[in-house]
Every structure is written in C-alpha cells, then in structure tokens.
Protein backbone atom coordinates (compact mmCIF):
# COMPACT_ATOMS: atom_id res chain seq x y z
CA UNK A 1 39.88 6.58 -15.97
CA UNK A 2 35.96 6.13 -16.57
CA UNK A 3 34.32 9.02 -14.61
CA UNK A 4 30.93 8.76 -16.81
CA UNK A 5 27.80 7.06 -15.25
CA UNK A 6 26.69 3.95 -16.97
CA UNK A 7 23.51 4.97 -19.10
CA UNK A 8 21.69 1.90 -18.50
CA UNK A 9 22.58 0.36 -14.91
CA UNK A 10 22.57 -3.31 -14.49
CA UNK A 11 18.95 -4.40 -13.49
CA UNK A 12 19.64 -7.55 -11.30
CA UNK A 13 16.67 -9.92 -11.87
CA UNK A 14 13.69 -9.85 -9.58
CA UNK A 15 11.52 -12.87 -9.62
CA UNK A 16 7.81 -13.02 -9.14
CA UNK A 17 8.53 -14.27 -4.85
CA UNK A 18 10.79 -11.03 -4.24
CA UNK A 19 7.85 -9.19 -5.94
CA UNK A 20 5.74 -10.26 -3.86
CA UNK A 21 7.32 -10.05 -0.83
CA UNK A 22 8.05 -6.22 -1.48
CA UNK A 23 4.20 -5.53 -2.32
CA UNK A 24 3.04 -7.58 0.76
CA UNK A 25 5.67 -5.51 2.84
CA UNK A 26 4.63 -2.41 1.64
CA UNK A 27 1.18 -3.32 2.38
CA UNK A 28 1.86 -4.46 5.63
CA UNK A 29 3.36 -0.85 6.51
CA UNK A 30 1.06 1.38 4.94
CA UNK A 31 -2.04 -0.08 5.86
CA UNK A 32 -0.96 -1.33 9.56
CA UNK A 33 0.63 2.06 10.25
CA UNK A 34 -2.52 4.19 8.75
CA UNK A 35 -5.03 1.45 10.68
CA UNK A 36 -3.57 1.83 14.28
CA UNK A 37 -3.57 5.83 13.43
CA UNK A 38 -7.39 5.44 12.12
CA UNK A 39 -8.20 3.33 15.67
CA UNK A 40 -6.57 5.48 18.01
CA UNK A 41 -8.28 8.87 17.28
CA UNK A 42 -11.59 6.22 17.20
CA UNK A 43 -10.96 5.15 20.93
CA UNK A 44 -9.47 8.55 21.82
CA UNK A 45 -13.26 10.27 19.95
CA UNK A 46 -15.43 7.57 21.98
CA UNK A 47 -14.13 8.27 25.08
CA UNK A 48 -13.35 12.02 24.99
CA UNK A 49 -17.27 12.91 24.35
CA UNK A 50 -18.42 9.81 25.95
CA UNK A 51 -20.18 8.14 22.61
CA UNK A 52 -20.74 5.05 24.32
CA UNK A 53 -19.84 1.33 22.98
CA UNK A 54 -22.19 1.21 19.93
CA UNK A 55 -20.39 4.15 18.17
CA UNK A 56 -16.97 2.31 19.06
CA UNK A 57 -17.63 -0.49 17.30
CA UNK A 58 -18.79 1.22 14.08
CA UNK A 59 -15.99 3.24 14.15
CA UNK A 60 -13.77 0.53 14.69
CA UNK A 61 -15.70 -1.36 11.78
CA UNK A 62 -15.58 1.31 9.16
CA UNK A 63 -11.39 1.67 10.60
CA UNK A 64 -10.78 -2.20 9.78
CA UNK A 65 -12.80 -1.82 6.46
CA UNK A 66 -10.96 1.31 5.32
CA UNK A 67 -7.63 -0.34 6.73
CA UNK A 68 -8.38 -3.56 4.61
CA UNK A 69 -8.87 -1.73 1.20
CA UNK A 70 -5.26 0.41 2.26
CA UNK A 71 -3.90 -2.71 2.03
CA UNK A 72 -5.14 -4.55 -1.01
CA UNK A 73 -4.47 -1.08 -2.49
CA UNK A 74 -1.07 -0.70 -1.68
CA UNK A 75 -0.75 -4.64 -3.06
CA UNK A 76 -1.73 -4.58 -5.80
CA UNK A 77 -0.35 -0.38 -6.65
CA UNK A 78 3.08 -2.13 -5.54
CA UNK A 79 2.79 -5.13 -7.52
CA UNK A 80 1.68 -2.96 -10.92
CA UNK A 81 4.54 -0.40 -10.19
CA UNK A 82 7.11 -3.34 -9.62
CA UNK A 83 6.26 -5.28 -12.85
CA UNK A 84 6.31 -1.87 -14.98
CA UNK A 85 9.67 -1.11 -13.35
CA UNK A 86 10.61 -4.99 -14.56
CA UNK A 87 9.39 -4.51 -18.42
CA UNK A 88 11.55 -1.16 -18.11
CA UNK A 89 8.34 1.33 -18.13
CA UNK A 90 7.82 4.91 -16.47
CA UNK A 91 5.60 4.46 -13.30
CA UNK A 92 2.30 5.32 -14.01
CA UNK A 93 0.28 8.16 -12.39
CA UNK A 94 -1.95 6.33 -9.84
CA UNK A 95 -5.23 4.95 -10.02
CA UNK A 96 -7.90 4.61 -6.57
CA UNK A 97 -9.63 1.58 -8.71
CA UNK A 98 -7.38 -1.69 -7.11
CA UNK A 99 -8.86 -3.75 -10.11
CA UNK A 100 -7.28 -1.20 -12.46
CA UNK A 101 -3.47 -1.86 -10.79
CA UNK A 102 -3.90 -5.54 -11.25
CA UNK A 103 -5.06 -5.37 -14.80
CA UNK A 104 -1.97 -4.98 -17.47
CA UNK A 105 0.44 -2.42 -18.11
C-alpha cells in the first residue's frame, strides 16, 4: 500500500474562459462586497451629522470610483495569479499598479 503523497499532483487543465470566469467572480465579490460597505457608512455619515445632498453625492462618487478600481484590481491581480499558477510559478507578492498585473510574468 502507497501511503506517500504524490509530489507533483495532477493539474487538470484550465482554459483561458474558466480563467476568466474565476477573475470576474472574484471581482464581482471583492469589489461589490467592499462598495456596498464603502456606501453604507456614506449614507449612514450624511445623515447622522446632517451633511446635506451635495456631500452625498461626492461621497457616493468617490465610493463608485474607488469601488470600480477594487474591481479592475482584483481582475486583473486574479487573472496574473491564475496564469502564474498555470505556467507552474510561485504567486508573486502583490503589486497596487493594475497595469503591472496584466503585464507578463
């Protein structure tokens, strides 16, 4: 009887579509999940001191921009990690630039 771990374990192909569905998942979550966090202590802010509708919606804007970047971040930090994982590489410490994630590994 075999009781040893195998030292390589099988890698089952992922294609380019299941990479991308993972990244735009993981996207999805972080940057939804952070965003409705972000808007609720906006709303909850605006009306606890009474700030009025004008600081609302700059909150809220600077919340949707900040929410957008979360998510092309966590694209394109998922995609990178996924395709270094692929070409059997270590996972890279991360980078804030999102232009440095999509570049090559």
């Amino acid at each position: 009887m075999d009781t040893e771990a195998p030292k390589d374990p099988p890698r089952h192909g992922s294609n380019l579509l299941s990479i991308f569905i993972t990244s735009l998942s993981a996207a999805i979550v972080v940057a939804g999940g952070s965003g409705i966090i972000f808007e609720a202590f906006v709303v909850a802010t605006a009306n606890l001191f009474g700030l009025g509708p004008m600081v609302l919606w700059v909150g809220s804007a600077a919340n949707v921009a900040l929410t957008v970047w979360l998510a092309v971040w966590t694209f394109a930090r998922s995609w990178h990690v996924e395709r270094r994982l692929k070409a059997g590489l270590e996972v890279d410490e991360p980078k804030v630039s999102i232009l440095a994630n999509l570049r090559g590994y």
